[in-house]
Protein backbone atom coordinates (compact mmCIF):
# COMPACT_ATOMS: atom_id res chain seq x y z
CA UNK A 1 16.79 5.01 6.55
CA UNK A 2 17.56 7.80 4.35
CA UNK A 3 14.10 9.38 3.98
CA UNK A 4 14.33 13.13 3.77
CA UNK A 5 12.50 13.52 7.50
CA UNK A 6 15.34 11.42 8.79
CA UNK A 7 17.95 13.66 7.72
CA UNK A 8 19.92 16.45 9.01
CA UNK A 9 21.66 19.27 7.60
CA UNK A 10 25.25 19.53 8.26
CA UNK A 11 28.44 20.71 6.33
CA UNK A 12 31.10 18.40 5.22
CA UNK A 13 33.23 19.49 8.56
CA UNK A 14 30.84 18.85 11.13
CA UNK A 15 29.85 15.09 9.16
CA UNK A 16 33.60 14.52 9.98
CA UNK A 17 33.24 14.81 13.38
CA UNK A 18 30.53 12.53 13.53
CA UNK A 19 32.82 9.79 12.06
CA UNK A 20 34.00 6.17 14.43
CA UNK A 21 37.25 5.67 15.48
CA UNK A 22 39.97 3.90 13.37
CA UNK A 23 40.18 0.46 13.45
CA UNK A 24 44.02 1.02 13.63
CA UNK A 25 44.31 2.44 16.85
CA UNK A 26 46.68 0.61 19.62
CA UNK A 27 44.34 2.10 22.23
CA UNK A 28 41.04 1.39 20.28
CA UNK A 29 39.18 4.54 21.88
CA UNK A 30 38.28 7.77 19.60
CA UNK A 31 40.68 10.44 20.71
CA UNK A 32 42.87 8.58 22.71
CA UNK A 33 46.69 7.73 21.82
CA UNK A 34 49.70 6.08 23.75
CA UNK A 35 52.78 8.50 24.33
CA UNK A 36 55.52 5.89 23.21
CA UNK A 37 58.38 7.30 25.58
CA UNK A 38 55.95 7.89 28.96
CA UNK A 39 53.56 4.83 28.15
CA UNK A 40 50.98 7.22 29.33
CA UNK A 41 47.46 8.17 27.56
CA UNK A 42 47.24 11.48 25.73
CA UNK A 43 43.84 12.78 24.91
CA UNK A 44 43.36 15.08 22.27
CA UNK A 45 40.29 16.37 19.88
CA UNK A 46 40.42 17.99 16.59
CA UNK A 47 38.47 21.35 15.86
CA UNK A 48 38.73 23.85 13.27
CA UNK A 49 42.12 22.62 12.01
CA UNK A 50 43.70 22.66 15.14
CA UNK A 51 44.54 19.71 17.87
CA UNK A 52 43.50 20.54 21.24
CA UNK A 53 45.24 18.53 23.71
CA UNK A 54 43.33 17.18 26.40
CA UNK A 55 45.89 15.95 29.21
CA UNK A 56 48.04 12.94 30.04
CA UNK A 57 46.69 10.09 31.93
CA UNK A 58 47.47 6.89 33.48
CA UNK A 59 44.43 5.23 32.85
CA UNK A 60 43.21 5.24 28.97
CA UNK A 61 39.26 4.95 30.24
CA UNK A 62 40.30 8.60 32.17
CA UNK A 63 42.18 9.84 28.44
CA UNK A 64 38.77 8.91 27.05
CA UNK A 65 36.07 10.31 28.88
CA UNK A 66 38.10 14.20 29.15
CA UNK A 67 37.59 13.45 24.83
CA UNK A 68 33.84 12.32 25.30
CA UNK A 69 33.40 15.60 27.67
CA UNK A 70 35.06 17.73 24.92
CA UNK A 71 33.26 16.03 22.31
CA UNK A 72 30.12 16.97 23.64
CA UNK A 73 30.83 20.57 24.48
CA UNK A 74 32.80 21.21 21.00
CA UNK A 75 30.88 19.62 18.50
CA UNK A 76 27.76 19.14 20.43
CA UNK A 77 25.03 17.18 18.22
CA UNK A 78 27.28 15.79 16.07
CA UNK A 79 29.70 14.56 19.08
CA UNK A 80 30.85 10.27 18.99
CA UNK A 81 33.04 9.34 21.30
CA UNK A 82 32.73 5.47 20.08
């Protein structure tokens, strides 16, 4: 519903960070990705041109909820984690 009291303003950058995951992804979870030569998870966000890396972890649902915490503090209304 694109009526102009359901809209928000927001700069192209911060739209961006408001975008799914890619369907591509081995792990399937925003922020997460494999380390091929440790099998572990590495967690990781994206902010002002820069990856910040998250930690390693054994478990991909722990990888994914240190992104959904850093989601939420970095890019706070316009933080997805899905």
């Amino acid at each position: 519903d694109n009526r102009i009291g359901n809209l928000r303003e927001a700069t192209y950058t911060e739209q961006n960070t408001n975008r799914p995951a890619k369907k591509n992804t081995k792990v399937g979870m925003k922020g997460v990705c494999i380390c091929p030569s440790t099998g572990r998870y590495i967690a990781q966000i994206h902010r002002h041109g820069r990856n910040h890396f998250l930690g390693r972890y054994d478990c991909p649902l722990l990888a994914h909820e240190a992104y959904r915490a850093a989601a939420i503090k970095l890019h706070a209304e316009f933080a997805r984690w899905v």
